[in-house]
N, C-alpha and C. Protein backbone atom coordinates (compact mmCIF):
# COMPACT_ATOMS: atom_id res chain seq x y z
N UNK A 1 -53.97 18.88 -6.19
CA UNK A 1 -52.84 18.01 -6.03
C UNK A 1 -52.56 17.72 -4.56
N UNK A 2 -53.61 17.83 -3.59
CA UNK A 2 -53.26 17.56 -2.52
C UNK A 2 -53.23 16.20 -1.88
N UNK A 3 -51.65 16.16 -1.23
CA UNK A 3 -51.62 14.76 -1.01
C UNK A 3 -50.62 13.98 -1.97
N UNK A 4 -50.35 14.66 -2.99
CA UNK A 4 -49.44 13.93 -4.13
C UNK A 4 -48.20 14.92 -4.46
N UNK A 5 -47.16 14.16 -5.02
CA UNK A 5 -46.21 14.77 -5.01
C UNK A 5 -45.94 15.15 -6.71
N UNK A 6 -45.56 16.69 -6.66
CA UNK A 6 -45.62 16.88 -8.72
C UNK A 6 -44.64 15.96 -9.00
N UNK A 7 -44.62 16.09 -10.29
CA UNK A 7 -43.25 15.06 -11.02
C UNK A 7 -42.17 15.69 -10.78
N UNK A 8 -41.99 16.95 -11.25
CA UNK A 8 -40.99 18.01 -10.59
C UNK A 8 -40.32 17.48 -9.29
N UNK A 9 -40.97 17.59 -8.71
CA UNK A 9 -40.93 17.86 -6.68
C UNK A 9 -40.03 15.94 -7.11
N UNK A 10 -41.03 15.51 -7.24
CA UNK A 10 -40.36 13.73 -7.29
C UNK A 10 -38.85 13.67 -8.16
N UNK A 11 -38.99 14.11 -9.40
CA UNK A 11 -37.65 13.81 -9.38
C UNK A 11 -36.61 14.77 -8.97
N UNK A 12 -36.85 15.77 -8.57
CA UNK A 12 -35.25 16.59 -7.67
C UNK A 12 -35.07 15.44 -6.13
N UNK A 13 -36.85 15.47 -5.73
CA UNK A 13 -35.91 14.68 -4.72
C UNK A 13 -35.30 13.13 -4.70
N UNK A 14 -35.92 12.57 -5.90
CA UNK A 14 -34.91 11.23 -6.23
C UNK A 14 -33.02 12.16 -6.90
N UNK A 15 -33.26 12.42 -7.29
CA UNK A 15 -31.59 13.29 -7.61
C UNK A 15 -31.28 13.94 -6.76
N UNK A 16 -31.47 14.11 -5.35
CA UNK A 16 -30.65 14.40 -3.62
C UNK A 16 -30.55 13.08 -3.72
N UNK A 17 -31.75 12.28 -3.37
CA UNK A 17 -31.59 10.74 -2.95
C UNK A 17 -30.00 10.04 -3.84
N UNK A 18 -30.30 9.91 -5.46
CA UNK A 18 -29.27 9.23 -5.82
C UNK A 18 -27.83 9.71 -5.42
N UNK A 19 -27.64 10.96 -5.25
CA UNK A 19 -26.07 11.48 -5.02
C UNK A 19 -25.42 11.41 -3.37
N UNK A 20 -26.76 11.45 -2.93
CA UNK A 20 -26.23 11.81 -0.95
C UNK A 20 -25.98 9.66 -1.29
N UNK A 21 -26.24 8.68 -1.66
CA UNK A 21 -25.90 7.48 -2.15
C UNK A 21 -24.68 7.55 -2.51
N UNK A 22 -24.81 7.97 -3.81
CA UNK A 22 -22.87 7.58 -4.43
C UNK A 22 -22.26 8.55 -3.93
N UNK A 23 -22.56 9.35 -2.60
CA UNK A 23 -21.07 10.13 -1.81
C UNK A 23 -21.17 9.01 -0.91
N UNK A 24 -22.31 8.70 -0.02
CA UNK A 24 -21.94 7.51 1.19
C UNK A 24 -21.44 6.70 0.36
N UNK A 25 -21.37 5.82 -0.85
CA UNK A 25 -20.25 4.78 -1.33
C UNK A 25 -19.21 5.66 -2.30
N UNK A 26 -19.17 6.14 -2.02
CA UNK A 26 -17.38 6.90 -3.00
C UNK A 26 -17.82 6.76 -4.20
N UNK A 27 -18.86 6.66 -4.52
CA UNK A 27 -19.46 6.78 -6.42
C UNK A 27 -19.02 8.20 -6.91
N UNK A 28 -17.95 8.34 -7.51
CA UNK A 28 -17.81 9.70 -8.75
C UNK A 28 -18.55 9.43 -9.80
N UNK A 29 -19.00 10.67 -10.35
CA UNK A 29 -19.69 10.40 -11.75
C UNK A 29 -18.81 9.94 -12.83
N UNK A 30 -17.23 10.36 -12.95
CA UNK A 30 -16.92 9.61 -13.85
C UNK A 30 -16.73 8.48 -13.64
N UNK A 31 -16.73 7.87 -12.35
CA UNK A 31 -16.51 6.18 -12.29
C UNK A 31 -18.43 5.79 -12.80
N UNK A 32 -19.15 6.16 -12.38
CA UNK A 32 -20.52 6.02 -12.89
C UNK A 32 -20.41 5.87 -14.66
N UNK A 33 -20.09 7.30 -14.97
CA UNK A 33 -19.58 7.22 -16.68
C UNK A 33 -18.77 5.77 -17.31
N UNK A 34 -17.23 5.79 -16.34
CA UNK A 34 -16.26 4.33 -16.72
C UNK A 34 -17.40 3.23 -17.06
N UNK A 35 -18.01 3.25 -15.46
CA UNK A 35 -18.99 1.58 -15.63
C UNK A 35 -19.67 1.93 -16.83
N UNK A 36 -20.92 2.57 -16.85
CA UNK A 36 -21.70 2.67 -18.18
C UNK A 36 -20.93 2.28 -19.61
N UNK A 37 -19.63 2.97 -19.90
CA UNK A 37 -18.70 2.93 -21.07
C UNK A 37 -18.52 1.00 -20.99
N UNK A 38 -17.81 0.59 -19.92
CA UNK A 38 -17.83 -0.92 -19.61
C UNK A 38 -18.76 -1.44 -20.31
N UNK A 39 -20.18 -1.23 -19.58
CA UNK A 39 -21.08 -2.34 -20.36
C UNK A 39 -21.47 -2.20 -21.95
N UNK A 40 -21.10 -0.82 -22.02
CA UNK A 40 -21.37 -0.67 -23.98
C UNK A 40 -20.54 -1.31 -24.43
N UNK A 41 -18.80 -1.27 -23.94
CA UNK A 41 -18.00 -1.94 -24.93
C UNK A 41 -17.95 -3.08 -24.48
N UNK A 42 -18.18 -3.89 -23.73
CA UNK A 42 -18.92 -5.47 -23.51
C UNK A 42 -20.00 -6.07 -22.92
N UNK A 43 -21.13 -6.13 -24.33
CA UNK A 43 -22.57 -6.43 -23.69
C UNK A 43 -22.59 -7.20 -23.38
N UNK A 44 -23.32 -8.22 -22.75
CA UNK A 44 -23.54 -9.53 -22.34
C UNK A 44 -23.42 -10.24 -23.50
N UNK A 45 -23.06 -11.61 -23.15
CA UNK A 45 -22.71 -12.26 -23.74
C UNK A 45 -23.94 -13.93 -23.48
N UNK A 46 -24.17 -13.74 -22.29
CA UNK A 46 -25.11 -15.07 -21.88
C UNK A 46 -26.32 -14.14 -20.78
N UNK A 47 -27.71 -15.12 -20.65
CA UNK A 47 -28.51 -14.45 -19.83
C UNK A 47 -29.81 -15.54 -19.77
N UNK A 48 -29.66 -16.02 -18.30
CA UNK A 48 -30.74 -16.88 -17.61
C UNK A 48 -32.34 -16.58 -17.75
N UNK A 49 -33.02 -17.10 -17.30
CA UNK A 49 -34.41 -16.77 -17.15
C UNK A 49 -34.74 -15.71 -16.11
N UNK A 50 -33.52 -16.13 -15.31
CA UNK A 50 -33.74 -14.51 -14.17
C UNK A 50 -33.26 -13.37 -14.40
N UNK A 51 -32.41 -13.26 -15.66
CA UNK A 51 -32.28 -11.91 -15.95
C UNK A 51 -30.47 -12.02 -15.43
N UNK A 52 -30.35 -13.09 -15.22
CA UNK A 52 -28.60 -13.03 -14.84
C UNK A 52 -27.62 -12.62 -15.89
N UNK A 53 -26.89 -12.01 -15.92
CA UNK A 53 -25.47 -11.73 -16.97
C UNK A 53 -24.63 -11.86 -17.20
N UNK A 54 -24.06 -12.35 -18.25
CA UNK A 54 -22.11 -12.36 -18.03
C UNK A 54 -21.85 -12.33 -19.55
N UNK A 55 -20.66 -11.34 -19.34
CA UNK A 55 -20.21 -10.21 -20.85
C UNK A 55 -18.92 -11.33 -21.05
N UNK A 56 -18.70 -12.85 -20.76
CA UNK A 56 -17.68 -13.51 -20.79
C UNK A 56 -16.35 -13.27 -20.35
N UNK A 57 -16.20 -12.06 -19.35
CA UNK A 57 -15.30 -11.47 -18.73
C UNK A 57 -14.85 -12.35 -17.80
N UNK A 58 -13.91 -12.43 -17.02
CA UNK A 58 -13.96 -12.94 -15.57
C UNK A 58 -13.88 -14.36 -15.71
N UNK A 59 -14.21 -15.10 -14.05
CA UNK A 59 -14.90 -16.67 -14.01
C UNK A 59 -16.22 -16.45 -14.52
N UNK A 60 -16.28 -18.15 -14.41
CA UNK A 60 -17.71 -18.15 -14.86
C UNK A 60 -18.56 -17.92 -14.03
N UNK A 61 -19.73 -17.26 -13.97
CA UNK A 61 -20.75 -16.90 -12.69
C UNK A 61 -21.40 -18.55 -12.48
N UNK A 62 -21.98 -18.45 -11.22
CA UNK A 62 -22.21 -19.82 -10.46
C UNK A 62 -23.36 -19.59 -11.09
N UNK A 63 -24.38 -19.33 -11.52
CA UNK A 63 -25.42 -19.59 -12.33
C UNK A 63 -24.93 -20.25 -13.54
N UNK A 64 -24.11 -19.52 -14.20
CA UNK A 64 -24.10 -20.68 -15.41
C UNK A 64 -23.24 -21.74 -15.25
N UNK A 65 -22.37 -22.17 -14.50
CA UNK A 65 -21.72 -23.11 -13.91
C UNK A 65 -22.75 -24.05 -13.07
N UNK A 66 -23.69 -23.75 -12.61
CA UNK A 66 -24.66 -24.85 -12.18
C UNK A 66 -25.20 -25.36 -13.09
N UNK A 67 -25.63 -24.32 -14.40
CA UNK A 67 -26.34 -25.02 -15.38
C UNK A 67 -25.16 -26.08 -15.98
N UNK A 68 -24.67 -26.04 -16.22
CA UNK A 68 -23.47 -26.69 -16.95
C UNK A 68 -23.45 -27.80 -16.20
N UNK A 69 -22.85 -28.35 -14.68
CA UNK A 69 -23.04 -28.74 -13.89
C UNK A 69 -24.05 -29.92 -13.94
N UNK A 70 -25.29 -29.34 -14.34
CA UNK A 70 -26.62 -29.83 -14.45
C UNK A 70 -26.11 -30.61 -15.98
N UNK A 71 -25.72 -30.63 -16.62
CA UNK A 71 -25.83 -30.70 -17.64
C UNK A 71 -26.27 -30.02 -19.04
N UNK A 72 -26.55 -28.45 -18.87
CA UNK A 72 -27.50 -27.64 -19.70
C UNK A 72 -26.09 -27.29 -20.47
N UNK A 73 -26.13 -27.22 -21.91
CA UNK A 73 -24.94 -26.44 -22.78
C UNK A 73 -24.95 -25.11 -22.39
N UNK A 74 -23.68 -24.42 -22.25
CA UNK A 74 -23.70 -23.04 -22.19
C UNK A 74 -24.36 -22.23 -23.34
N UNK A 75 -24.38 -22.76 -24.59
CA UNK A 75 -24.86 -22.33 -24.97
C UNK A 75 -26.66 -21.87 -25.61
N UNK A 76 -27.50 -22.77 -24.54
CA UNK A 76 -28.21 -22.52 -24.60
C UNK A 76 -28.43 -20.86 -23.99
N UNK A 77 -27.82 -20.57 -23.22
CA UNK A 77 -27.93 -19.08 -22.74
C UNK A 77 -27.38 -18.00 -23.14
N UNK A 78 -26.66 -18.19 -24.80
CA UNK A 78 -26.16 -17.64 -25.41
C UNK A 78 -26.93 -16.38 -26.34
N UNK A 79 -27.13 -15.17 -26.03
CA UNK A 79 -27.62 -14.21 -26.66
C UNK A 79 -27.21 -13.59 -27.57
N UNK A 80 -27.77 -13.20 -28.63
CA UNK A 80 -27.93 -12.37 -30.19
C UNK A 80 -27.55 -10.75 -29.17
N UNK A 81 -26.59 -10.28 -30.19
CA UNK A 81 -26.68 -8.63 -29.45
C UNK A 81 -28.37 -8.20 -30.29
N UNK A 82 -29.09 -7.48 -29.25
CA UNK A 82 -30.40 -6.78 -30.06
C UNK A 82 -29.97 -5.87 -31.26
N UNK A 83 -30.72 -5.62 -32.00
CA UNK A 83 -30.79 -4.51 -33.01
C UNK A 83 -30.21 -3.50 -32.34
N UNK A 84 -29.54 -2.28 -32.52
CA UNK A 84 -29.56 -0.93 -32.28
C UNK A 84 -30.54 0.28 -32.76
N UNK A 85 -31.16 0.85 -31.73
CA UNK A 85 -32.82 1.18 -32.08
C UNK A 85 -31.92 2.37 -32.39
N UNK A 86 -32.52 3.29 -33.44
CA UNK A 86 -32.17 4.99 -33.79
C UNK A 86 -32.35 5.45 -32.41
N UNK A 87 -31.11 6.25 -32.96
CA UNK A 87 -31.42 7.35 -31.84
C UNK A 87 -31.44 8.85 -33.03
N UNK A 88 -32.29 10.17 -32.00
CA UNK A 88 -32.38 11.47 -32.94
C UNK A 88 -31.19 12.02 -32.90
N UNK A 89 -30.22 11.97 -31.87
CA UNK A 89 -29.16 12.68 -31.85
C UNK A 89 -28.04 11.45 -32.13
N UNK A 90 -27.89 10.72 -32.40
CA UNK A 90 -26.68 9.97 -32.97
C UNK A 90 -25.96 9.28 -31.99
N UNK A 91 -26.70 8.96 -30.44
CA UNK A 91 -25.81 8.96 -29.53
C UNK A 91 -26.59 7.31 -29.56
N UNK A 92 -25.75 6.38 -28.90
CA UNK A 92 -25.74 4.60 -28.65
C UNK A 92 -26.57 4.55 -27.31
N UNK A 93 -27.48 4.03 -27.74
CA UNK A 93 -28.57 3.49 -26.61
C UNK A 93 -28.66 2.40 -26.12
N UNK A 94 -28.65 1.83 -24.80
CA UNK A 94 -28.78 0.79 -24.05
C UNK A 94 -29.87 0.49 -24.42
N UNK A 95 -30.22 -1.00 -24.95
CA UNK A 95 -31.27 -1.02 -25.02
C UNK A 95 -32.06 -1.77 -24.16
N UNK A 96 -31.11 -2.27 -22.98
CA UNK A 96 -31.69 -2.39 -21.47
C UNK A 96 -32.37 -1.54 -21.13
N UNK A 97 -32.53 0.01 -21.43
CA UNK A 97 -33.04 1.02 -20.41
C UNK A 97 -33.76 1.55 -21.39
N UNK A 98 -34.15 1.06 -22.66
CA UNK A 98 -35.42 1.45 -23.03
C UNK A 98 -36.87 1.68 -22.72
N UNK A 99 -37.04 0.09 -21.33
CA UNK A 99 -38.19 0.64 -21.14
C UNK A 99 -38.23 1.33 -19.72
N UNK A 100 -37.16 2.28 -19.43
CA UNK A 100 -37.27 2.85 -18.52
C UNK A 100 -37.98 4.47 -18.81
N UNK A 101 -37.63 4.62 -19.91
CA UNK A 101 -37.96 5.85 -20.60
C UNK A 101 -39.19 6.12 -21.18
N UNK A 102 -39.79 5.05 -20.83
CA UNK A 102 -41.39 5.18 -21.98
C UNK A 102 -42.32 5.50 -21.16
C-alpha cells in the first residue's frame, strides 16, 4: 500500500476535514440535522437540465424565471416525487444520495 491512502486513514481524515469546516462557518449538527429534515419535508418541486431546484418555497429562482421569460411553461420542469426505495431499517431515504452510497 505504499503511496496510497487506506479507506480507513481517508475517511477519518475527510471527518477532521468536514467538522474543522462547519466550526469555521458556525455549522451545528443539529442545524445540519434542521436542513436535512427541511428538504425531506419539502422535496423539490421543479428541476432544470443542470440539476437546479426549487421546493416552491420562496421567489422564484432566476433560472426558472428566465425560462418563463423565454417563454418555456413552468411546467415543463415540473417533477414526479421518485418512488421511495426500501429501506432495512425503516428509516426515509434521500433518494438524491443514493448514488453516493454504492
Amino acid at each position: 500500500m505504499k503511496g496510497k491512502i487506506a479507506d480507513g486513514e481517508a475517511r477519518d481524515r475527510l471527518i477532521i476535514w468536514i467538522r474543522r469546516r462547519m466550526e469555521e462557518f458556525g455549522i451545528t449538527p443539529q442545524a445540519l440535522a434542521d436542513s436535512i429534515q427541511h428538504d425531506l419535508d419539502h422535496p423539490p418541486l421543479y428541476r432544470d437540465a443542470r440539476g437546479n431546484e426549487w421546493n416552491g418555497l420562496g421567489d422564484t429562482p432566476q433560472w426558472l424565471r428566465a425560462a418563463r421569460n423565454a417563454g418555456v411553461d413552468p411546467g415543463f420542469f415540473r417533477i414526479t416525487a421518485p418512488a421511495e426505495p426500501p429501506s432495512e431499517d425503516g428509516k426515509k431515504i434521500d433518494p438524491r444520495q443514493l448514488d453516493l452510497f454504492a
